[in-house]
Protein backbone atom coordinates (compact mmCIF):
# COMPACT_ATOMS: atom_id res chain seq x y z
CA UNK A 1 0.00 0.00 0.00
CA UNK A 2 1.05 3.28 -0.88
CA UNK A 3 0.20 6.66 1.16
CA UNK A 4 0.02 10.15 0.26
CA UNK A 5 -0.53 13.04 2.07
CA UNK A 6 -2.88 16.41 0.18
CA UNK A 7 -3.16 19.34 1.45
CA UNK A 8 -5.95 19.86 -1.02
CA UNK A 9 -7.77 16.75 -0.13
CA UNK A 10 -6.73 17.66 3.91
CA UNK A 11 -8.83 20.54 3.50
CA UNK A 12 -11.66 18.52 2.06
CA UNK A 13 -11.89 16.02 4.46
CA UNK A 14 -11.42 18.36 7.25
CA UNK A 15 -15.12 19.72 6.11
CA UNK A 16 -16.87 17.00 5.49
CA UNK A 17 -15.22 15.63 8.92
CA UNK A 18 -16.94 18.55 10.18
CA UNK A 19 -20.54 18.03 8.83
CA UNK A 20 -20.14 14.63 9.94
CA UNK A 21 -19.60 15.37 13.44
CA UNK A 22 -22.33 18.07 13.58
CA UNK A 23 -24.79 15.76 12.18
CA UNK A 24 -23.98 13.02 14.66
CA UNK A 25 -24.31 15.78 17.68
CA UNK A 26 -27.68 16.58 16.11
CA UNK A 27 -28.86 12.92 15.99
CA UNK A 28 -28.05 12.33 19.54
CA UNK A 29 -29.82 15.91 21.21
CA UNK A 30 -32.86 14.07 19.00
CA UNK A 31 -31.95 10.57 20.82
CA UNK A 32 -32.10 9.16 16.84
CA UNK A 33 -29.53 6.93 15.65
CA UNK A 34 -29.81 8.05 11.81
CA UNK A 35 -29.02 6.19 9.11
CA UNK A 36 -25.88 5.76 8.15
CA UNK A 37 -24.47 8.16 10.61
CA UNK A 38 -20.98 8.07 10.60
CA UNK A 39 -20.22 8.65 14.30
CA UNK A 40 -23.27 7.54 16.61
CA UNK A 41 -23.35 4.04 17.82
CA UNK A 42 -25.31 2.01 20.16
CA UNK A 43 -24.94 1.92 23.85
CA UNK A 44 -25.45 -0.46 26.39
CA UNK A 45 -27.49 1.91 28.45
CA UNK A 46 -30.94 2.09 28.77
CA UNK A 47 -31.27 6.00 29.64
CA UNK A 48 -29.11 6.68 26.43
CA UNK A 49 -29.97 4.43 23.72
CA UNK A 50 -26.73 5.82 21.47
CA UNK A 51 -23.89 7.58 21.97
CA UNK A 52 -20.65 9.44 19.99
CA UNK A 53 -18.19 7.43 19.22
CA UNK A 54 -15.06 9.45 20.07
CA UNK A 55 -12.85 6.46 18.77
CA UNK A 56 -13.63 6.40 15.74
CA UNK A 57 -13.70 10.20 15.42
CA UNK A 58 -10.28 10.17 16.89
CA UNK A 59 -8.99 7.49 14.36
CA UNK A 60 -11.19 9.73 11.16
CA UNK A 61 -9.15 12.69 12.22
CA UNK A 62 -5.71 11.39 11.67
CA UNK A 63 -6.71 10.18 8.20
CA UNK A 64 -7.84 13.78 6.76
CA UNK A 65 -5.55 14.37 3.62
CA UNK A 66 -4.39 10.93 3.06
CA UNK A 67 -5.01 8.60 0.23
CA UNK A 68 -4.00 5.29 -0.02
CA UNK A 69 -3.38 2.81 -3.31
CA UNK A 70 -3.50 -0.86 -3.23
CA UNK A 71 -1.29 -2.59 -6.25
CA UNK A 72 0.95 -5.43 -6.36
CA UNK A 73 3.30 -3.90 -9.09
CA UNK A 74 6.88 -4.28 -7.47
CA UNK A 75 9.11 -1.70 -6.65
CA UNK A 76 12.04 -2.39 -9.20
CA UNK A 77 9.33 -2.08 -12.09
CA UNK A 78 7.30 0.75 -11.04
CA UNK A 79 8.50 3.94 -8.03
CA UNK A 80 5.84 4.29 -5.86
CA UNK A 81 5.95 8.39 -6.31
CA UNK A 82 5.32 6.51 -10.27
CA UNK A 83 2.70 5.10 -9.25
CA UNK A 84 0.90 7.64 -7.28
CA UNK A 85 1.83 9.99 -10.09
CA UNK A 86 0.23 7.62 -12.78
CA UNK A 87 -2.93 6.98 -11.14
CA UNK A 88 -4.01 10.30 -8.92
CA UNK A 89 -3.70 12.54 -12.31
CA UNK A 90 -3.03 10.63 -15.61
CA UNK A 91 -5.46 8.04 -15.20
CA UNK A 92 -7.88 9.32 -13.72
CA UNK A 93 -7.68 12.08 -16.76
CA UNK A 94 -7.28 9.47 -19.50
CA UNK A 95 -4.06 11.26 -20.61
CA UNK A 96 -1.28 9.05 -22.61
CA UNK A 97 -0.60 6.67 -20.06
CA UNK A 98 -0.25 3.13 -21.93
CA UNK A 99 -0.53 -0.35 -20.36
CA UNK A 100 2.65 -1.15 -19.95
CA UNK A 101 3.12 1.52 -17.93
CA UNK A 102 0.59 0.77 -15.60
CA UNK A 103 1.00 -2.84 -15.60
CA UNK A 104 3.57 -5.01 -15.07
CA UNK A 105 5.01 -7.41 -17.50
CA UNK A 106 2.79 -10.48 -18.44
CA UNK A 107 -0.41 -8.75 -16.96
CA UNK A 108 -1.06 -6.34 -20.08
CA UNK A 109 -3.71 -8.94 -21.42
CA UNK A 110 -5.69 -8.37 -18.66
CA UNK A 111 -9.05 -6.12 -19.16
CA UNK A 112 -9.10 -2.34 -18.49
C-alpha cells in the first residue's frame, strides 16, 4: 500500500469531517440513531440508547488528507511516487498513459 498526504484533499476532508460530526451531535440531542451516521453508535445503556463514538472520530481525524493505493506492481518495475503519479492525475484524466506503464510485465492482457 502506498500513502500520500494532500493538502488539497486535507482541507476537504477536514469539512466534510466537520458536517459529519455536527450531524452526529444533532442525531443524539434528537436521541435518533440516523441512518448511516458516521459517528453515533449504540450503547449499552438504557437511559441513552446511542452515543458518539469518540474512537472512531479520533482514528477519522488522523486520516484527513491521506489517500492510499492498493497494487501489487513491485518496486524495481514501477517507483511508488510513479505510481501515485500515474494513477491520482493521468489516469484518472485518461491522458497518454499506456498499459505497460501501468501494468507489469505479463499482466497487459488483462481487461481495463
Amino acid at each position: 500500500m502506498i500513502c500520500e498526504f494532500s493538502e488539497a484533499r486535507y482541507k476537504k476532508d477536514k469539512r466534510e469531517f466537520e458536517k459529519q460530526v455536527k450531524r452526529a451531535l444533532a442525531l443524539l440531542e434528537r436521541n435518533e440513531s440516523g441512518r448511516r451516521a458516521k459517528f453515533v453508535k449504540k450503547s449499552r445503556e438504557k437511559d441513552k440508547p446511542f452515543i458518539f463514538d469518540t474512537d472512531l472520530q479520533a482514528k477519522a481525524e488522523k486520516l484527513l488528507g491521506i489517500k492510499g493505493y492498493v497494487t501489487n506492481i513491485p518496486e524495481n518495475v514501477l517507483a511508488s511516487a510513479e505510481i501515485v503519479a500515474v494513477l491520482s492525475g493521468s489516469l484518472a484524466c485518461g491522458a497518454g498513459v499506456s498499459d505497460e506503464q501501468v501494468r507489469p510485465a505479463g499482466q497487459a492482457d488483462l481487461p481495463s
